[in-house]
N, C-alpha and C. Protein backbone atom coordinates (compact mmCIF):
# COMPACT_ATOMS: atom_id res chain seq x y z
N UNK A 1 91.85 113.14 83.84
CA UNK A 1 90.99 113.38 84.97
C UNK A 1 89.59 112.85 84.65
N UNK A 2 88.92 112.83 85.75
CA UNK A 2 87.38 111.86 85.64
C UNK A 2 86.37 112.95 85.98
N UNK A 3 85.16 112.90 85.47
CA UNK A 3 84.27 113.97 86.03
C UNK A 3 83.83 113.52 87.38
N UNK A 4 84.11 112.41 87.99
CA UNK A 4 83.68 112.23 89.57
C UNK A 4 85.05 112.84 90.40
N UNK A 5 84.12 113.38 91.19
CA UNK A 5 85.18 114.39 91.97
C UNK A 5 84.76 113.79 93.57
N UNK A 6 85.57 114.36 94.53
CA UNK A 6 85.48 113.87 96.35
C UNK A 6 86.18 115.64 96.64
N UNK A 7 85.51 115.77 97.71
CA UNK A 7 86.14 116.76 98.45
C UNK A 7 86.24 116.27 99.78
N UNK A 8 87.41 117.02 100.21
CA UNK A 8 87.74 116.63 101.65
C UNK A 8 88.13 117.77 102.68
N UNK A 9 88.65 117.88 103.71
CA UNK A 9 89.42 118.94 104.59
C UNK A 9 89.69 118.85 105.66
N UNK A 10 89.89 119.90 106.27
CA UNK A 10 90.49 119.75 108.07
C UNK A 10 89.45 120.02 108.90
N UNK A 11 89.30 119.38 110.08
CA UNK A 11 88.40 120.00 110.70
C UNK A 11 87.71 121.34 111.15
N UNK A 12 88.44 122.71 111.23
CA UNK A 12 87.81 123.65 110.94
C UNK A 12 87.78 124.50 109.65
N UNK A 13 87.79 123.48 108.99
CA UNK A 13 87.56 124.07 107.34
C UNK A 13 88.24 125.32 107.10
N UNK A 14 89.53 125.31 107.26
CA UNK A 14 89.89 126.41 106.63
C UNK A 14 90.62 125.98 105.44
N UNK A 15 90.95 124.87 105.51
CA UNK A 15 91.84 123.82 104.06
C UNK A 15 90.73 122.63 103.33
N UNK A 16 90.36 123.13 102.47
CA UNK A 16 89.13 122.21 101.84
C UNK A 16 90.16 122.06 100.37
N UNK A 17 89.83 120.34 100.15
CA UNK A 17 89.86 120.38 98.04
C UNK A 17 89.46 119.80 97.80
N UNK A 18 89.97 118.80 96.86
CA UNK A 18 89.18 118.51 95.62
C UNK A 18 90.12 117.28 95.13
N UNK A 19 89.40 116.66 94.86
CA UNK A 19 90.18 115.18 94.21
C UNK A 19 89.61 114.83 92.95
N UNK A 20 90.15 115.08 91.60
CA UNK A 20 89.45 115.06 90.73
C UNK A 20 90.01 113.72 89.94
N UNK A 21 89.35 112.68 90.45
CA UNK A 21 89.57 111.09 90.07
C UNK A 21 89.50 109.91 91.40
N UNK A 22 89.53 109.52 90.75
CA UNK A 22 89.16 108.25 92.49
C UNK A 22 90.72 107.52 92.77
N UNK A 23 91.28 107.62 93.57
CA UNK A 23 92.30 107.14 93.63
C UNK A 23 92.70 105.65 93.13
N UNK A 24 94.24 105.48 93.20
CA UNK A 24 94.71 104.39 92.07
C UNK A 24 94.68 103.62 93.14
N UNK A 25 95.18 103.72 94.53
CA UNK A 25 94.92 102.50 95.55
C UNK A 25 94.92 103.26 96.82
N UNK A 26 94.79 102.27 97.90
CA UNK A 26 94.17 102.93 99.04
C UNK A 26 94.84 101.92 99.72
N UNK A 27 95.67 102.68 100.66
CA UNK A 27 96.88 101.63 101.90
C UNK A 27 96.06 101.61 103.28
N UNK A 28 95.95 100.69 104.04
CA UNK A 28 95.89 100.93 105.20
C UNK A 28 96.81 100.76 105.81
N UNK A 29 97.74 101.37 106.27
CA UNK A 29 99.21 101.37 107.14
C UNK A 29 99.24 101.14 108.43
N UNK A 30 99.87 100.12 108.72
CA UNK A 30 99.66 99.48 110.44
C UNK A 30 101.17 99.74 110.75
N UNK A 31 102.46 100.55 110.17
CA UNK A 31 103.66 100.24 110.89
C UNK A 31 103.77 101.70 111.72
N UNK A 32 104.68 101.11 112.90
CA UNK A 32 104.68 101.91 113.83
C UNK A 32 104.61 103.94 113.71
N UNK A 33 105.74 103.53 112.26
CA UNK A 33 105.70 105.30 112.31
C UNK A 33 104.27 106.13 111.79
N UNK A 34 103.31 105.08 111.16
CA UNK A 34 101.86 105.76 110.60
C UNK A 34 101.19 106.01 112.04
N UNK A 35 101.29 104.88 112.86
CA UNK A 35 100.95 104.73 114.19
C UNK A 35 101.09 105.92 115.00
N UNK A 36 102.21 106.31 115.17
CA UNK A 36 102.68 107.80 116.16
C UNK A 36 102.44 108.69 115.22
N UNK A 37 102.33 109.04 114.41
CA UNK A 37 102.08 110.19 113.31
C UNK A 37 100.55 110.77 113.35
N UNK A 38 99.91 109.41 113.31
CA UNK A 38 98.50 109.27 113.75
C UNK A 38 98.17 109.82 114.79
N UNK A 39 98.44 109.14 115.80
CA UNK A 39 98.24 108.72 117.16
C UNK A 39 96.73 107.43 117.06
N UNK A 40 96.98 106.77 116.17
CA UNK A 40 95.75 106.20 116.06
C UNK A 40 96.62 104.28 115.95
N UNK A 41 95.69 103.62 115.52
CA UNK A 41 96.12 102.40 115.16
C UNK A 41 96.70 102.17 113.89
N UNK A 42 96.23 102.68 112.70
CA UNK A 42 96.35 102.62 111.22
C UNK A 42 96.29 103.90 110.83
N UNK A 43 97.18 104.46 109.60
CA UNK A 43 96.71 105.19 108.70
C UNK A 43 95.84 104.72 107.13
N UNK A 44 95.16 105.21 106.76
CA UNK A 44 94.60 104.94 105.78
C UNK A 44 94.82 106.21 104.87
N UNK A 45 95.45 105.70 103.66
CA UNK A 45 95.79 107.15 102.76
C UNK A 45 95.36 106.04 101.37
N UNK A 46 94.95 106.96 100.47
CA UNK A 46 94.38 107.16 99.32
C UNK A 46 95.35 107.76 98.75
N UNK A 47 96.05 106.89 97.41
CA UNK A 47 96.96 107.43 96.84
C UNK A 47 96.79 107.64 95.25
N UNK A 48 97.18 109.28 95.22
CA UNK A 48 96.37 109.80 93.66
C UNK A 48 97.75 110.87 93.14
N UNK A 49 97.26 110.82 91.61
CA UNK A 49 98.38 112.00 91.24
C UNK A 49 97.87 112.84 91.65
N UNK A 50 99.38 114.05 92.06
CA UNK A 50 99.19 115.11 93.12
C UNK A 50 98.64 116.42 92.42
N UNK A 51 98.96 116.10 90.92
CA UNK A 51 97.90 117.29 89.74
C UNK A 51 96.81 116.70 89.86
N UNK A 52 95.95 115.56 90.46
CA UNK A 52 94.31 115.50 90.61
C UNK A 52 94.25 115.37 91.81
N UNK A 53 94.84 116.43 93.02
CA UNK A 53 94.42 117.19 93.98
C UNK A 53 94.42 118.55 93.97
N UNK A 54 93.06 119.55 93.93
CA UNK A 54 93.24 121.03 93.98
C UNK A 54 92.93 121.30 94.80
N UNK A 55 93.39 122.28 95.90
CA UNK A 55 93.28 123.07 96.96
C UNK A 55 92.06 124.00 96.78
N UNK A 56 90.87 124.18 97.24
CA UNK A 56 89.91 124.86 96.65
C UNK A 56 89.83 126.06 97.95
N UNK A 57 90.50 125.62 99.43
CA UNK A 57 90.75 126.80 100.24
C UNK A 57 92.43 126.60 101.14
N UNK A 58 93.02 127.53 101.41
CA UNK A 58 93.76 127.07 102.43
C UNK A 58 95.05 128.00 102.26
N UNK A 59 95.80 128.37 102.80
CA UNK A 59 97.17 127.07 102.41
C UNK A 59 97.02 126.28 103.41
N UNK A 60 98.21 125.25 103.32
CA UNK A 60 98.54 123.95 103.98
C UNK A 60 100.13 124.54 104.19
N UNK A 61 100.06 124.42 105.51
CA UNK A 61 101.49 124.04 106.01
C UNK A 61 102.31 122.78 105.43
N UNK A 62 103.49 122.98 104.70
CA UNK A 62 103.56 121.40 104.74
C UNK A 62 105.44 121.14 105.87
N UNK A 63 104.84 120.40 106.65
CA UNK A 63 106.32 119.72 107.05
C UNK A 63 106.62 118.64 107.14
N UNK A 64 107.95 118.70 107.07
CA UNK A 64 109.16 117.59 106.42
C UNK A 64 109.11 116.74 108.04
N UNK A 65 109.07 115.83 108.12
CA UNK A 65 109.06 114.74 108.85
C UNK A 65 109.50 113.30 108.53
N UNK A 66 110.56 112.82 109.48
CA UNK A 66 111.25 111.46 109.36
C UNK A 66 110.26 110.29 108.76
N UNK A 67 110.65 109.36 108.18
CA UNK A 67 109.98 108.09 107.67
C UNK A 67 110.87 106.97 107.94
N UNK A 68 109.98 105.77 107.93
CA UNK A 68 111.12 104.62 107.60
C UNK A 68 111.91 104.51 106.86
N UNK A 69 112.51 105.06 105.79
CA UNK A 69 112.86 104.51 104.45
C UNK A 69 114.11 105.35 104.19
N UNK A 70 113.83 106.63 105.59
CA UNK A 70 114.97 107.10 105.18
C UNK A 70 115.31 108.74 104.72
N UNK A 71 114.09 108.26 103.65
CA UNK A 71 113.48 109.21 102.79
C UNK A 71 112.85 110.36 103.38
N UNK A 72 112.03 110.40 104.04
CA UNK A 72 111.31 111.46 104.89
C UNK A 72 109.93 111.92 103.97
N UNK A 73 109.32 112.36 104.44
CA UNK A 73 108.03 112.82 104.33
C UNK A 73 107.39 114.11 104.19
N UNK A 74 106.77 114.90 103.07
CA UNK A 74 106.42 116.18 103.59
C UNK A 74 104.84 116.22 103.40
N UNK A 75 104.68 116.71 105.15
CA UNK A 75 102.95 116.47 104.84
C UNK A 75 102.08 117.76 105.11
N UNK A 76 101.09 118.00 104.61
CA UNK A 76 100.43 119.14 104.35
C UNK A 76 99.25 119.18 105.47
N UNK A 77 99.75 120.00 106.26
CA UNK A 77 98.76 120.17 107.26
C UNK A 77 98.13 121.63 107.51
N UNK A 78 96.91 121.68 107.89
CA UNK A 78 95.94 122.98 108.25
C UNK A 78 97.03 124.02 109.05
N UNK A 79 97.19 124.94 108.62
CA UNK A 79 97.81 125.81 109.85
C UNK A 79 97.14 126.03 110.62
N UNK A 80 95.76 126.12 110.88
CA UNK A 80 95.34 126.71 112.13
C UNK A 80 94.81 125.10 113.05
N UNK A 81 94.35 123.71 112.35
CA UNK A 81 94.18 122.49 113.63
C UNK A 81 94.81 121.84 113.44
N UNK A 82 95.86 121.84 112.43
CA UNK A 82 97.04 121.20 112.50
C UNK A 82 96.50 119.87 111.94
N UNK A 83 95.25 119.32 111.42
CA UNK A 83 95.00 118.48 110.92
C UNK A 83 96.31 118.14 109.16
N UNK A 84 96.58 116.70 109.75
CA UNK A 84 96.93 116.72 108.44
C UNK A 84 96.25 115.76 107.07
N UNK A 85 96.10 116.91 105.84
CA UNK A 85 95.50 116.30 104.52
C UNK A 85 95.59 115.49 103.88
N UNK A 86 97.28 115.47 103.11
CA UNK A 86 97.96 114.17 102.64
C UNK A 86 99.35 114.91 103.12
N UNK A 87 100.26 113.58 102.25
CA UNK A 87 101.41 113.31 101.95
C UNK A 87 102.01 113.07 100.67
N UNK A 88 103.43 113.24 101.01
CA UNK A 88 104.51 112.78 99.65
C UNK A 88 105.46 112.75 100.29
N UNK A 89 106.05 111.37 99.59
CA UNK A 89 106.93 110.37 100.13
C UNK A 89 108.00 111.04 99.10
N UNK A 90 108.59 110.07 98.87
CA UNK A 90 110.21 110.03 98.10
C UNK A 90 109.43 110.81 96.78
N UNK A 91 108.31 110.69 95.76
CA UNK A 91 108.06 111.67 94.92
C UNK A 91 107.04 112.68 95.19
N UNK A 92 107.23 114.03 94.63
CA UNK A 92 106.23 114.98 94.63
C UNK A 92 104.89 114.27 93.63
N UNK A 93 105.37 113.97 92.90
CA UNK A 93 103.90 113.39 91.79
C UNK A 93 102.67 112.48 92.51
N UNK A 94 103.31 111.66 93.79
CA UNK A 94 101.93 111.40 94.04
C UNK A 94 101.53 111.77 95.42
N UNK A 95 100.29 111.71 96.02
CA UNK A 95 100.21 112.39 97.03
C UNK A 95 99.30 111.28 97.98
N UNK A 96 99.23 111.07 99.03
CA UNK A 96 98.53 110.03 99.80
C UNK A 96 98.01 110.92 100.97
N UNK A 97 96.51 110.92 100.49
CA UNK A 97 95.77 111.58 100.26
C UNK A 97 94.75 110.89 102.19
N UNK A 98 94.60 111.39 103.16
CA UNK A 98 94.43 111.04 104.29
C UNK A 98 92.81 111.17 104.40
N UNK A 99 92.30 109.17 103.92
CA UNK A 99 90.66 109.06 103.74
C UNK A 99 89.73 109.66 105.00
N UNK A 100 90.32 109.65 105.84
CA UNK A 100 89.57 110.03 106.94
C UNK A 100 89.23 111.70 106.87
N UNK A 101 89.98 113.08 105.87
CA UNK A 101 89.66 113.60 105.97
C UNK A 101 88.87 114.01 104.75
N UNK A 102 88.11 112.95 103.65
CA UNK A 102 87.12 113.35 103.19
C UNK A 102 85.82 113.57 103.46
N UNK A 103 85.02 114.00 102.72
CA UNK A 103 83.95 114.43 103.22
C UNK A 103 83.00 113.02 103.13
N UNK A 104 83.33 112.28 102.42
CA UNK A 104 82.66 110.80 102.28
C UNK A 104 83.75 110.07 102.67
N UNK A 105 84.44 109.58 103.60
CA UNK A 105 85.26 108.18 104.16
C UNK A 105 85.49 107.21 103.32
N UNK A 106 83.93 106.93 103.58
CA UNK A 106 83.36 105.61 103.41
C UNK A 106 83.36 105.10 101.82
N UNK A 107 84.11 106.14 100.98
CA UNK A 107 83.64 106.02 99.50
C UNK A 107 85.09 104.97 98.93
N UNK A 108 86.47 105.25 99.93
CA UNK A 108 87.73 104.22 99.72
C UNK A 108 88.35 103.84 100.69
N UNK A 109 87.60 102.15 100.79
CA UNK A 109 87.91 101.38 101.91
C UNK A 109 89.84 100.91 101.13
N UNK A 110 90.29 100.18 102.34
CA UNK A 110 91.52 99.93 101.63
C UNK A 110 91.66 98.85 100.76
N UNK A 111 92.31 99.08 100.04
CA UNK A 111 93.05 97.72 98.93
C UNK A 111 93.86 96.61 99.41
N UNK A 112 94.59 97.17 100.44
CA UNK A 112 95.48 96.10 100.85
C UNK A 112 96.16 96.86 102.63
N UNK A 113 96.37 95.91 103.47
CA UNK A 113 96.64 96.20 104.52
C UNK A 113 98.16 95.87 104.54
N UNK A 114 98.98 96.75 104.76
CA UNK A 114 100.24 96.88 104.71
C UNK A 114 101.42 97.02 106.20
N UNK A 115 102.23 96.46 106.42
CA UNK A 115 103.14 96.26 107.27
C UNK A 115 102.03 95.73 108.80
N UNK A 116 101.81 94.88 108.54
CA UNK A 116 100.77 94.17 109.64
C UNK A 116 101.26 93.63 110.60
N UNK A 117 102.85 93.44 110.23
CA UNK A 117 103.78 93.08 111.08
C UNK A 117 103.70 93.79 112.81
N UNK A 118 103.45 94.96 112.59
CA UNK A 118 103.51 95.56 113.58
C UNK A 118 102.11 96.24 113.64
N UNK A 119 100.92 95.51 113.14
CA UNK A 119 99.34 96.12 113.72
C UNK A 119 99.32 96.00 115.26
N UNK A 120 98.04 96.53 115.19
CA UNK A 120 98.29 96.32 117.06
C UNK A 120 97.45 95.15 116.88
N UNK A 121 97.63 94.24 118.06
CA UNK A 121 97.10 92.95 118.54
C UNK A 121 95.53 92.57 118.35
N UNK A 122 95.18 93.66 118.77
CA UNK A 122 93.75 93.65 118.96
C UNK A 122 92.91 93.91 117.79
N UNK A 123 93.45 94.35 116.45
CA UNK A 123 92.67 94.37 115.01
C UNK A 123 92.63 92.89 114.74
N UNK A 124 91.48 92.81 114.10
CA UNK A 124 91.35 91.71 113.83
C UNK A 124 91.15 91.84 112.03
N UNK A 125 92.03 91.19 110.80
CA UNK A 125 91.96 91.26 109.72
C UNK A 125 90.67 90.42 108.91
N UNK A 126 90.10 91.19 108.30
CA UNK A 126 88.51 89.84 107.63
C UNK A 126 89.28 88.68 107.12
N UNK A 127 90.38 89.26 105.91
CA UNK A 127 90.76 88.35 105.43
C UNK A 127 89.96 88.57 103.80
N UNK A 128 89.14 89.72 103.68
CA UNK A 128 88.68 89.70 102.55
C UNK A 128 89.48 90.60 101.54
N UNK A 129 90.17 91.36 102.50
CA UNK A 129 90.87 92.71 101.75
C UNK A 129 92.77 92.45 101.57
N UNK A 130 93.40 92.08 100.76
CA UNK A 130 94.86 91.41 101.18
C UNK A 130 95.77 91.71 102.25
N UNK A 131 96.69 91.22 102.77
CA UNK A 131 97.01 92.03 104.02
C UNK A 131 99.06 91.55 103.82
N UNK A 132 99.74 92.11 103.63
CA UNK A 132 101.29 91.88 103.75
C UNK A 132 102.03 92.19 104.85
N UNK A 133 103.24 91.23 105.57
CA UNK A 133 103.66 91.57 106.82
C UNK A 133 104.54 92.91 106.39
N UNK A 134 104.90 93.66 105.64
CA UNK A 134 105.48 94.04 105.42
C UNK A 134 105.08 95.57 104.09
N UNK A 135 106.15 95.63 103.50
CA UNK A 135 105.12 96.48 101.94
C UNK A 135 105.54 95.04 100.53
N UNK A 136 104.67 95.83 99.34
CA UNK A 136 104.52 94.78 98.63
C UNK A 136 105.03 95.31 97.09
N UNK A 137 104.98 94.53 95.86
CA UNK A 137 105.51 95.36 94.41
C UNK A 137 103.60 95.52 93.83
N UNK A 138 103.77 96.76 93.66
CA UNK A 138 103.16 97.48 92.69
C UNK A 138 102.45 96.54 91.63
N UNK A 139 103.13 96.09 91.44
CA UNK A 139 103.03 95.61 89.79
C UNK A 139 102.21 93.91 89.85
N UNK A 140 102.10 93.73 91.25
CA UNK A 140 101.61 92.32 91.79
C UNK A 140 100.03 92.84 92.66
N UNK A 141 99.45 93.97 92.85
CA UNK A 141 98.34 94.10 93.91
C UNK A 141 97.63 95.09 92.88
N UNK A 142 97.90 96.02 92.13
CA UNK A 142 97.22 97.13 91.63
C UNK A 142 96.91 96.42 90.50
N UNK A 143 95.24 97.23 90.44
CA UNK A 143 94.74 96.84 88.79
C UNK A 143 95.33 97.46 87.87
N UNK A 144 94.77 97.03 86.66
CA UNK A 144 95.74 97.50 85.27
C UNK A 144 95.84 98.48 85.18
N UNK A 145 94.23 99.55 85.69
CA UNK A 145 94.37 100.60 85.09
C UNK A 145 94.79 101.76 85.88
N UNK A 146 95.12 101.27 87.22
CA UNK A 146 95.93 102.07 88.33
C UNK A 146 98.01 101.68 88.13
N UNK A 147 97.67 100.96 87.41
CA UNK A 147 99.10 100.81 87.28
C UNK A 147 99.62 101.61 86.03
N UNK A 148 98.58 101.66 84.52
CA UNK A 148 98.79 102.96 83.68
C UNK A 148 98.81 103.93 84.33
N UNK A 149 98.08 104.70 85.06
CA UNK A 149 97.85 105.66 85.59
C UNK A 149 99.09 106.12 85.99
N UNK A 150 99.90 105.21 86.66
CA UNK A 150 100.90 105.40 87.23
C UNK A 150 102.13 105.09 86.27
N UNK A 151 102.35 104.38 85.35
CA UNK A 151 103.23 104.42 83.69
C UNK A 151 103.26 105.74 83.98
N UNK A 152 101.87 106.23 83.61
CA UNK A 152 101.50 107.51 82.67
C UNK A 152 102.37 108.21 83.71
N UNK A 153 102.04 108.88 84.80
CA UNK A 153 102.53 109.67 85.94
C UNK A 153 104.41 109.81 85.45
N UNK A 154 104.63 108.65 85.71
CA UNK A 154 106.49 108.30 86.18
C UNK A 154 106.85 108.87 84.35
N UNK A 155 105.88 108.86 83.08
CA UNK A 155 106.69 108.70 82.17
C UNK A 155 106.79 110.54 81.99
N UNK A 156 106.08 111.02 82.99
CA UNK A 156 106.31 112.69 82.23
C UNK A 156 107.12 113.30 83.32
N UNK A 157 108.18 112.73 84.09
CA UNK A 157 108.54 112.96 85.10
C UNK A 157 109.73 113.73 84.56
């Protein structure tokens, strides 16, 4: 863990935590199911081990909801605005972590824009940040030391 910490939460603060490390990468998700889940254009999740997220108020509802992959989804939402915090996909170990509900946004823009295939029309990409029609390997977009991070994670599994 890092001594720089982020806190985040739901809109009526009854689910606040704590992110104790800066995440290993940051998706912006343009495919349809982030889309309706949203109700927005993109999701943007921040993805960190789920032991350097602490709950500092709450519980979190979490429910199980369909995904592409098959796999399904369980995501942790406010019981009382139903805002949801993060997610976990196919593993509990990492958690994708929903930037919009930190208390600083603006602190993890995304790494890479993902399944663009199906963005909506009207985004327009800079072109500065990478962008795949689709998803991409790990081991080709993440820096070195988000990819230990993640060794480290999978090897105490």
């Amino acid at each position: 863990m890092s001594d720089e910490t982020f806190d985040g939460g739901c809109d009526c603060r009854a689910v606040r935590y704590r992110l104790h490390a800066r995440p290993m990468f940051v998706h912006c998700c343009h495919c349809r199911w982030c889309q309706r889940e949203s109700g927005a254009a993109f999701a943007l999740n921040a993805l960190i081990e789920a032991d350097r997220v602490t709950l500092l108020a709450g519980p979190v509802d979490v429910v199980g909801t369909p995904s592409h992959s098959g796999e399904g989804q369980r995501i942790a939402r406010c019981p009382s605005c139903r805002i949801a915090v993060w997610s976990q996909y196919s593993s509990p170990l990492v958690s994708f972590v929903r930037v919009g509900t930190l208390d600083e946004p603006d602190a993890f823009p995304p790494d890479i824009h993902i399944f663009t295939s199906t963005k909506q029309p009207w985004i327009q990409l800079s072109g500065d940040v990478p962008a795949v029609p689709e998803y991409y390997a790990s081991a080709e977009m993440w820096p070195a030391a988000s990819l230990a991070r993640r060794r480290a994670l999978f090897a105490t599994k």
